[in-house]
Protein backbone atom coordinates (compact mmCIF):
# COMPACT_ATOMS: atom_id res chain seq x y z
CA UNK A 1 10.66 -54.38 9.10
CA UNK A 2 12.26 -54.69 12.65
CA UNK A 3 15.71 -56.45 12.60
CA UNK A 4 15.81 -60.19 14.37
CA UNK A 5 18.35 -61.31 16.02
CA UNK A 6 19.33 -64.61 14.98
CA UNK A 7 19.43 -67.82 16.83
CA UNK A 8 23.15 -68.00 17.19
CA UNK A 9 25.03 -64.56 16.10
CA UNK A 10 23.14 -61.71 16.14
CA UNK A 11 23.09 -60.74 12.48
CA UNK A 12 20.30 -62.21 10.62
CA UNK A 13 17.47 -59.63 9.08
CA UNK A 14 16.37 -59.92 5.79
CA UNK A 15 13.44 -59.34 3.83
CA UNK A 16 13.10 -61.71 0.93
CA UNK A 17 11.69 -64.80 -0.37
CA UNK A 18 11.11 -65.67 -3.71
CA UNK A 19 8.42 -66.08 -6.34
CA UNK A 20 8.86 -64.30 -9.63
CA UNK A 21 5.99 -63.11 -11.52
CA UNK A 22 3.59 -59.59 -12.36
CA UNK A 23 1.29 -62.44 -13.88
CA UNK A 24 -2.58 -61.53 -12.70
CA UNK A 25 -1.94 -65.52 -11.21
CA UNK A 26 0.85 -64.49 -9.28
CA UNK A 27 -1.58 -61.69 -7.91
CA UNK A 28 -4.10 -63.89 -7.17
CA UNK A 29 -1.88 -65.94 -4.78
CA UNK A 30 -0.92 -62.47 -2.98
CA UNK A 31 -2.85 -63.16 0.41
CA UNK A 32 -0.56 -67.01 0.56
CA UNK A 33 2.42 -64.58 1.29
CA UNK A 34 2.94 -63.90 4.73
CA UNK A 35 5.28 -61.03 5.52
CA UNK A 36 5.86 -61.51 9.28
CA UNK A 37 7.81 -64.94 7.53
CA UNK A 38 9.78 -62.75 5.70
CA UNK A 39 7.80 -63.57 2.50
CA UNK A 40 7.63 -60.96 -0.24
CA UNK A 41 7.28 -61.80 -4.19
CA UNK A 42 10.71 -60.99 -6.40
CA UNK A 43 9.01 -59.23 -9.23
CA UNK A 44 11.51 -58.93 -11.28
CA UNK A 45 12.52 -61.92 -13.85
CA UNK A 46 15.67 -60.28 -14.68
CA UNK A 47 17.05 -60.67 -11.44
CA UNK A 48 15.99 -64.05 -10.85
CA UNK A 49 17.62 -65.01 -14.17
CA UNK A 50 20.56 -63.30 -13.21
CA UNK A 51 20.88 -65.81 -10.09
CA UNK A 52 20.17 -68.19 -11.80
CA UNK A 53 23.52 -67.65 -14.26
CA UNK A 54 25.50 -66.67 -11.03
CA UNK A 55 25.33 -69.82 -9.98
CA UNK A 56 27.11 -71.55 -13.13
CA UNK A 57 24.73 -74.36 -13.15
CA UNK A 58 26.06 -77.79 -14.78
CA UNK A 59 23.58 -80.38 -16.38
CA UNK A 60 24.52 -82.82 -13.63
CA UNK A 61 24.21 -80.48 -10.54
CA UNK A 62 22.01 -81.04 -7.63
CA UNK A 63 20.79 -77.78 -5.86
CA UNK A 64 19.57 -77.02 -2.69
CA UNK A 65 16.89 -74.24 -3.02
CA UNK A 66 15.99 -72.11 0.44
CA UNK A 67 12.01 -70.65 0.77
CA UNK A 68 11.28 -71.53 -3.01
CA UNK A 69 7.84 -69.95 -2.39
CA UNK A 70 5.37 -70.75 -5.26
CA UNK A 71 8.69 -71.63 -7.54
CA UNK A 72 9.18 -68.97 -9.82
CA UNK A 73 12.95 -69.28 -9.28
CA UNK A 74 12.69 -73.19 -8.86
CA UNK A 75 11.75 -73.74 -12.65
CA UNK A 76 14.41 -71.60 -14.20
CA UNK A 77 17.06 -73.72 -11.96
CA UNK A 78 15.33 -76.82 -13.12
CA UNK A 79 15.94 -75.74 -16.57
CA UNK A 80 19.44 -75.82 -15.89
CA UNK A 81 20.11 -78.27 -13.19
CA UNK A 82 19.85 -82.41 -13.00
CA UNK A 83 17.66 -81.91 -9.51
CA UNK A 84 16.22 -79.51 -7.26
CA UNK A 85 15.82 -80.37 -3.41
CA UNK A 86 13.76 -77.37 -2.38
CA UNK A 87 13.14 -77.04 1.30
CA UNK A 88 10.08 -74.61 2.11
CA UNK A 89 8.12 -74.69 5.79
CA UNK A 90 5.04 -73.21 4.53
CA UNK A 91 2.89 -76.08 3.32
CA UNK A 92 0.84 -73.51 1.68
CA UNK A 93 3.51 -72.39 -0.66
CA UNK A 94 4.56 -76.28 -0.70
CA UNK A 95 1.42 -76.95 -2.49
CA UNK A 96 1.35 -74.26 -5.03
CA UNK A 97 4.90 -75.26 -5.85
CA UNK A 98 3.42 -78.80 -6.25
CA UNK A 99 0.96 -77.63 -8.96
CA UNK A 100 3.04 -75.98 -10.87
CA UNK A 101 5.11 -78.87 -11.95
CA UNK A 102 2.57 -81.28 -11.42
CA UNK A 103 2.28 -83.46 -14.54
CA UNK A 104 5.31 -81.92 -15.97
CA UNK A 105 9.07 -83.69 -16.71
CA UNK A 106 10.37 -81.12 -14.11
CA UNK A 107 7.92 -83.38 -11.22
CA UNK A 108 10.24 -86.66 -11.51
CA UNK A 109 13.65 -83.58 -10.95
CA UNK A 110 11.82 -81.91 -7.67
CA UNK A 111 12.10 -83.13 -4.67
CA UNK A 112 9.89 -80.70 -2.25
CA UNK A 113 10.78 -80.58 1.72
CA UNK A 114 8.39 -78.95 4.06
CA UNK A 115 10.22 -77.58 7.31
CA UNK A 116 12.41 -75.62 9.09
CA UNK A 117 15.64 -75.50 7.03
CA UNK A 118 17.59 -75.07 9.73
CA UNK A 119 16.64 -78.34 11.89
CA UNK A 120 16.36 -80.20 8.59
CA UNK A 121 19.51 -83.02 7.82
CA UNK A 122 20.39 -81.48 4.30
CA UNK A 123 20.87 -83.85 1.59
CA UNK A 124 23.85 -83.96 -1.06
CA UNK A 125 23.80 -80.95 -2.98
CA UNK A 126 25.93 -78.82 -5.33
CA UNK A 127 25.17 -75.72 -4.72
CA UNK A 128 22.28 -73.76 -3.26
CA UNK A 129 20.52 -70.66 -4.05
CA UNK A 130 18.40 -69.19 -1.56
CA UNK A 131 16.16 -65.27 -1.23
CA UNK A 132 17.16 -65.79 2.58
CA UNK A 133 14.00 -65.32 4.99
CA UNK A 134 15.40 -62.57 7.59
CA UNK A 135 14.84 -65.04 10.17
CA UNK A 136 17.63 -67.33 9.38
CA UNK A 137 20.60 -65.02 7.84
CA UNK A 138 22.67 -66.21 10.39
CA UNK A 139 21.99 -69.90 11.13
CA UNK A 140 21.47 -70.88 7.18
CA UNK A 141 25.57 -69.23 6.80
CA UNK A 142 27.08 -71.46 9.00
CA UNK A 143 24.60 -74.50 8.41
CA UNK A 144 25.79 -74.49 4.92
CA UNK A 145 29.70 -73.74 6.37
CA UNK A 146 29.41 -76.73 8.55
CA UNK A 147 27.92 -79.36 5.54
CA UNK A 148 29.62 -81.78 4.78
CA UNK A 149 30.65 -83.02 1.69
CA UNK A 150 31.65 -79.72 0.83
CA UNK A 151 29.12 -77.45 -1.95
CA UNK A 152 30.64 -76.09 -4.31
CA UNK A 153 29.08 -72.52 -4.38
CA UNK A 154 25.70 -70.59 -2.72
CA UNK A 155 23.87 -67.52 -3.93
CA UNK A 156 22.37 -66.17 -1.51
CA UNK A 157 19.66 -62.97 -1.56
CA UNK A 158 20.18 -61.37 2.43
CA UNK A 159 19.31 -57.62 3.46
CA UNK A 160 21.63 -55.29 2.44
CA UNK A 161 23.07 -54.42 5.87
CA UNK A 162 23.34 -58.56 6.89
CA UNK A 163 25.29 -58.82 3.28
CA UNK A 164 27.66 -56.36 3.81
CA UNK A 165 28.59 -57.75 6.77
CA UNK A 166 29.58 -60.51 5.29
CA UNK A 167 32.20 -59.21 2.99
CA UNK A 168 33.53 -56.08 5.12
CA UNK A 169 37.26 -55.51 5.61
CA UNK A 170 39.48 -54.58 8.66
CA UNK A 171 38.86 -51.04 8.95
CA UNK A 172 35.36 -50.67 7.81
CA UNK A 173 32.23 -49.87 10.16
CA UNK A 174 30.56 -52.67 9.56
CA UNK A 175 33.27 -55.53 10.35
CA UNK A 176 32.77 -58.01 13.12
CA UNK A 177 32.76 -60.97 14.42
CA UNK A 178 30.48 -61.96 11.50
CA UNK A 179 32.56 -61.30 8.89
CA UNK A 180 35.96 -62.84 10.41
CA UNK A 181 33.99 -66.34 11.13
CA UNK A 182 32.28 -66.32 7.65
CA UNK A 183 35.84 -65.44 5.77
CA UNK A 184 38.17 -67.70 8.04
CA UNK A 185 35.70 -70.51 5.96
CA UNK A 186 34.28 -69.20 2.55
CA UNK A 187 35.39 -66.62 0.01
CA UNK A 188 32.60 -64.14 -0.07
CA UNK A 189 31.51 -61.96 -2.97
CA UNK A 190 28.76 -59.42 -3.46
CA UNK A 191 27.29 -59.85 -6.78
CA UNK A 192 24.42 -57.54 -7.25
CA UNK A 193 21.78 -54.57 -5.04
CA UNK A 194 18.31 -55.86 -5.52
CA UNK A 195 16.15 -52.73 -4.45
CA UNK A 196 13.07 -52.95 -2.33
CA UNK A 197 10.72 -52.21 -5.08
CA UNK A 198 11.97 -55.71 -7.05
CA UNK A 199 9.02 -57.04 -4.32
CA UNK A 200 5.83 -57.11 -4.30
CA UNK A 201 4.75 -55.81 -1.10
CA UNK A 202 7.65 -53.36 -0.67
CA UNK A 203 10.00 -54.45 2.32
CA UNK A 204 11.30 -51.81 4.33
CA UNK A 205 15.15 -53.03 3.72
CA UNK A 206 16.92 -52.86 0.87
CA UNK A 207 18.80 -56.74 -0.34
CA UNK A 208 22.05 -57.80 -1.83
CA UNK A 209 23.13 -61.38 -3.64
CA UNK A 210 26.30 -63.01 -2.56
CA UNK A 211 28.41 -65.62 -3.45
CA UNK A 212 29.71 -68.22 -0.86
CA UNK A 213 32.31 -70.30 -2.13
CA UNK A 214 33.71 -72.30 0.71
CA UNK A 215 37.57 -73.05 1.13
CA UNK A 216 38.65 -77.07 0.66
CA UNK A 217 40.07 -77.77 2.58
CA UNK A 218 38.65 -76.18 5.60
CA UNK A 219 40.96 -74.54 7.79
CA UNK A 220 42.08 -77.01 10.42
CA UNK A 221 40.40 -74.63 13.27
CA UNK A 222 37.78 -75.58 16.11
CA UNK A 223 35.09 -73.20 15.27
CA UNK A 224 33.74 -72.97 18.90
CA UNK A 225 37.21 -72.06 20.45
CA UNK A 226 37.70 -69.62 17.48
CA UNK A 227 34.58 -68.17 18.10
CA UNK A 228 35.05 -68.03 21.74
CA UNK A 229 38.14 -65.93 20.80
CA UNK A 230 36.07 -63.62 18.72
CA UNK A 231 33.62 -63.29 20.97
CA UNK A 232 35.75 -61.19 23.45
CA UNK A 233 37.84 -59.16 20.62
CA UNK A 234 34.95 -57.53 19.20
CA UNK A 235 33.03 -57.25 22.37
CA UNK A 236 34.60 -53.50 22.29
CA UNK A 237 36.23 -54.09 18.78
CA UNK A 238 37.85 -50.40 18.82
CA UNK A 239 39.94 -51.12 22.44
CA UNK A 240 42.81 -52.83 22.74
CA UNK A 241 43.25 -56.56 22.75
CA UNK A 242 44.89 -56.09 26.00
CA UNK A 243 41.80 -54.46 27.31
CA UNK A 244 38.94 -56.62 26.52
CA UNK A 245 41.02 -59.42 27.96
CA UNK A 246 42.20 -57.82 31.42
CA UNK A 247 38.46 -57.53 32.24
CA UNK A 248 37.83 -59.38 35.52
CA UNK A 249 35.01 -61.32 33.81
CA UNK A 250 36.92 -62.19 30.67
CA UNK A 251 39.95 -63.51 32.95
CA UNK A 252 37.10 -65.10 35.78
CA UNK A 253 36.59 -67.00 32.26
CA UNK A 254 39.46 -68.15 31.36
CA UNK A 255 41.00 -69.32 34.67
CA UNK A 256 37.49 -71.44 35.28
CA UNK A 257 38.05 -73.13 31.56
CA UNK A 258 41.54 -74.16 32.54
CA UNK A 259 40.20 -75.75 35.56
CA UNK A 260 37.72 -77.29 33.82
CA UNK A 261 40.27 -78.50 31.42
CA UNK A 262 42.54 -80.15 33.79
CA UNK A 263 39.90 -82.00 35.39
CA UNK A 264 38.80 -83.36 32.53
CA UNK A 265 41.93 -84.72 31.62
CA UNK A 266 42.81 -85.62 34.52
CA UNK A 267 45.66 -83.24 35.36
CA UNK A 268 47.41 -81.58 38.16
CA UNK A 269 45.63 -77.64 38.69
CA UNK A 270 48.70 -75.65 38.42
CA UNK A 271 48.87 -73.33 41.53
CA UNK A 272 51.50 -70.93 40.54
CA UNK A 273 49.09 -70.30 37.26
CA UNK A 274 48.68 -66.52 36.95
CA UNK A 275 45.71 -66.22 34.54
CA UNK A 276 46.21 -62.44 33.70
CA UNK A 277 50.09 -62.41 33.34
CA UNK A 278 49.39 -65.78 31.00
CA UNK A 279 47.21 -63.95 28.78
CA UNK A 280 49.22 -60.53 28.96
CA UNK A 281 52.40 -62.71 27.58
CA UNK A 282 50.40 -64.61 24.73
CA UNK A 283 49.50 -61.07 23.13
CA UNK A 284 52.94 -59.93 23.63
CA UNK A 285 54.38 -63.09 22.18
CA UNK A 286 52.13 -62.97 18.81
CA UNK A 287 52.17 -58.98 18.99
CA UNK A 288 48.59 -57.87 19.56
CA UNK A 289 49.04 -56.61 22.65
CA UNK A 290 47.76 -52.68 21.53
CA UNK A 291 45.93 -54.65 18.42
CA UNK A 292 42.41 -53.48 17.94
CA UNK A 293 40.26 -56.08 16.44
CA UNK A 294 38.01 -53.65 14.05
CA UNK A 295 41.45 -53.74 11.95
CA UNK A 296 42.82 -57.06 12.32
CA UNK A 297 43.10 -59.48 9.44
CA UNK A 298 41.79 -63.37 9.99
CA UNK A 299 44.94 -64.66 9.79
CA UNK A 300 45.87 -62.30 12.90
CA UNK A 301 43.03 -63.97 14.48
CA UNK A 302 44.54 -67.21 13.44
CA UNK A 303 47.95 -66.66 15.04
């Protein structure tokens, strides 16, 4: 399967969404999956129990459920949880989700959503568990990151690659910008390597299950400005700070959003401002001038 780039940072692919069965019913539903929306049965029940009891569940928890597919995973959370909000934009897979509680106790504890998870208004939740369409890696992370009142914890299925990502360290090949915005608001875990032939069809990409438990507070940080920051370290995240930000573009930038800045608050343009030299003493002030961002810590970033 060819890696997507997501909407808004560049890292979402994975392969998975849910439904947990080797019942002949399950294989009679095979042609409702559609693989070019990342859907692909979980096979094994082990694994979806194992979720399940990652997620510490409480009797009086409401859960957000990603791509819940036929439901497979949906009833063994109902089992444990007071309510289920499961959001789902295939109306196909709504349906059969539909039937399968239809008429049960679990009905009156599901509430089903059809749509595009990430231009839906979430409701209240606890925590959310979610075999992450490929699609939306990316965009679901910081979705959940920005919701407010704060969840308590998410268990997430990604690919492999998009997972590791999340939790890499300064220093190893895969850190970047990713995994310094993710950490600077969650503590991220990898719990457990689902392998490719957990699915029925076969995706091309191995998976991984995380766990997202954001930090409350939140860090007192504008996310856009921090990003902005982030976005020109790890452009070339083996050079130099002083590198990436001596680039005519990167100081052409700067020097047009401190314009912008003054005008907007009404104030006086500075024309002795010397963009480069202002930059040049910030990294010698806080001591990253020969920093390379591939090793730098997020509270580096921070200062």
């Amino acid at each position: 399967m060819p890696k997507v780039k997501s909407r808004k940072f560049g890292y979402s692919h994975q392969p998975s969404k849910n439904a947990t069965s080797t019942t002949p019913a399950s294989r009679a539903l095979a042609p409702l999956f559609n693989k070019s929306m990342g859907q692909h049965i979980l096979k094994n029940p082990l694994i979806s129990q194992n979720i399940v009891e990652k997620a510490g569940l409480k009797s009086t928890d409401v859960v957000l459920e990603v791509g819940p597919g036929t439901g497979n995973l949906t009833v063994r959370i109902l089992e444990k949880a007071k309510k289920v909000v499961a959001v789902e934009m295939d109306p196909r897979l709504a349906a059969e989700l539909t039937k399968r509680v239809q008429g049960k106790p679990e009905q009156k504890r599901l509430n089903i959503m059809i749509g595009d998870v990430i231009k839906t208004d979430l409701p209240y939740f606890d925590v959310c568990i979610s075999n992450t369409p490929y699609q939306i890696s990316s965009p679901l992370v910081f979705k959940l990151l920005e919701h407010r009142p704060l969840f308590r914890c998410a268990i997430l299925m990604f690919q492999r690659e998009f997972a590791m990502r999340l939790i890499a360290k300064p220093g190893d090949s895969l850190y970047c910008r990713l995994s310094v915005n993710v950490q600077l608001y969650a503590k991220v875990n990898h719990i457990m390597k689902v392998g490719k032939n957990n699915f029925k069809p076969p995706p091309q990409v191995e998976s991984s299950v995380v766990r997202i438990e954001p930090r409350n507070p939140p860090p007192p940080v504008d996310f856009k400005e921090f990003d902005g920051l982030l976005r020109i370290a790890f452009v070339r995240k083996n050079k130099t700070l002083a590198a990436n930000f001596k680039t005519t573009s990167v100081l052409d930038m700067i020097e047009n959003n401190y314009k912008t800045f003054c005008s907007i608050n009404e104030m006086m343009i500075d024309a002795d401002f010397d963009v480069k030299q202002k930059v040049l003493g910030v990294l010698t002030t806080t001591g990253f001038l020969e920093s390379r961002a591939a090793k730098m810590e997020v509270e580096d970033f921070l200062r």
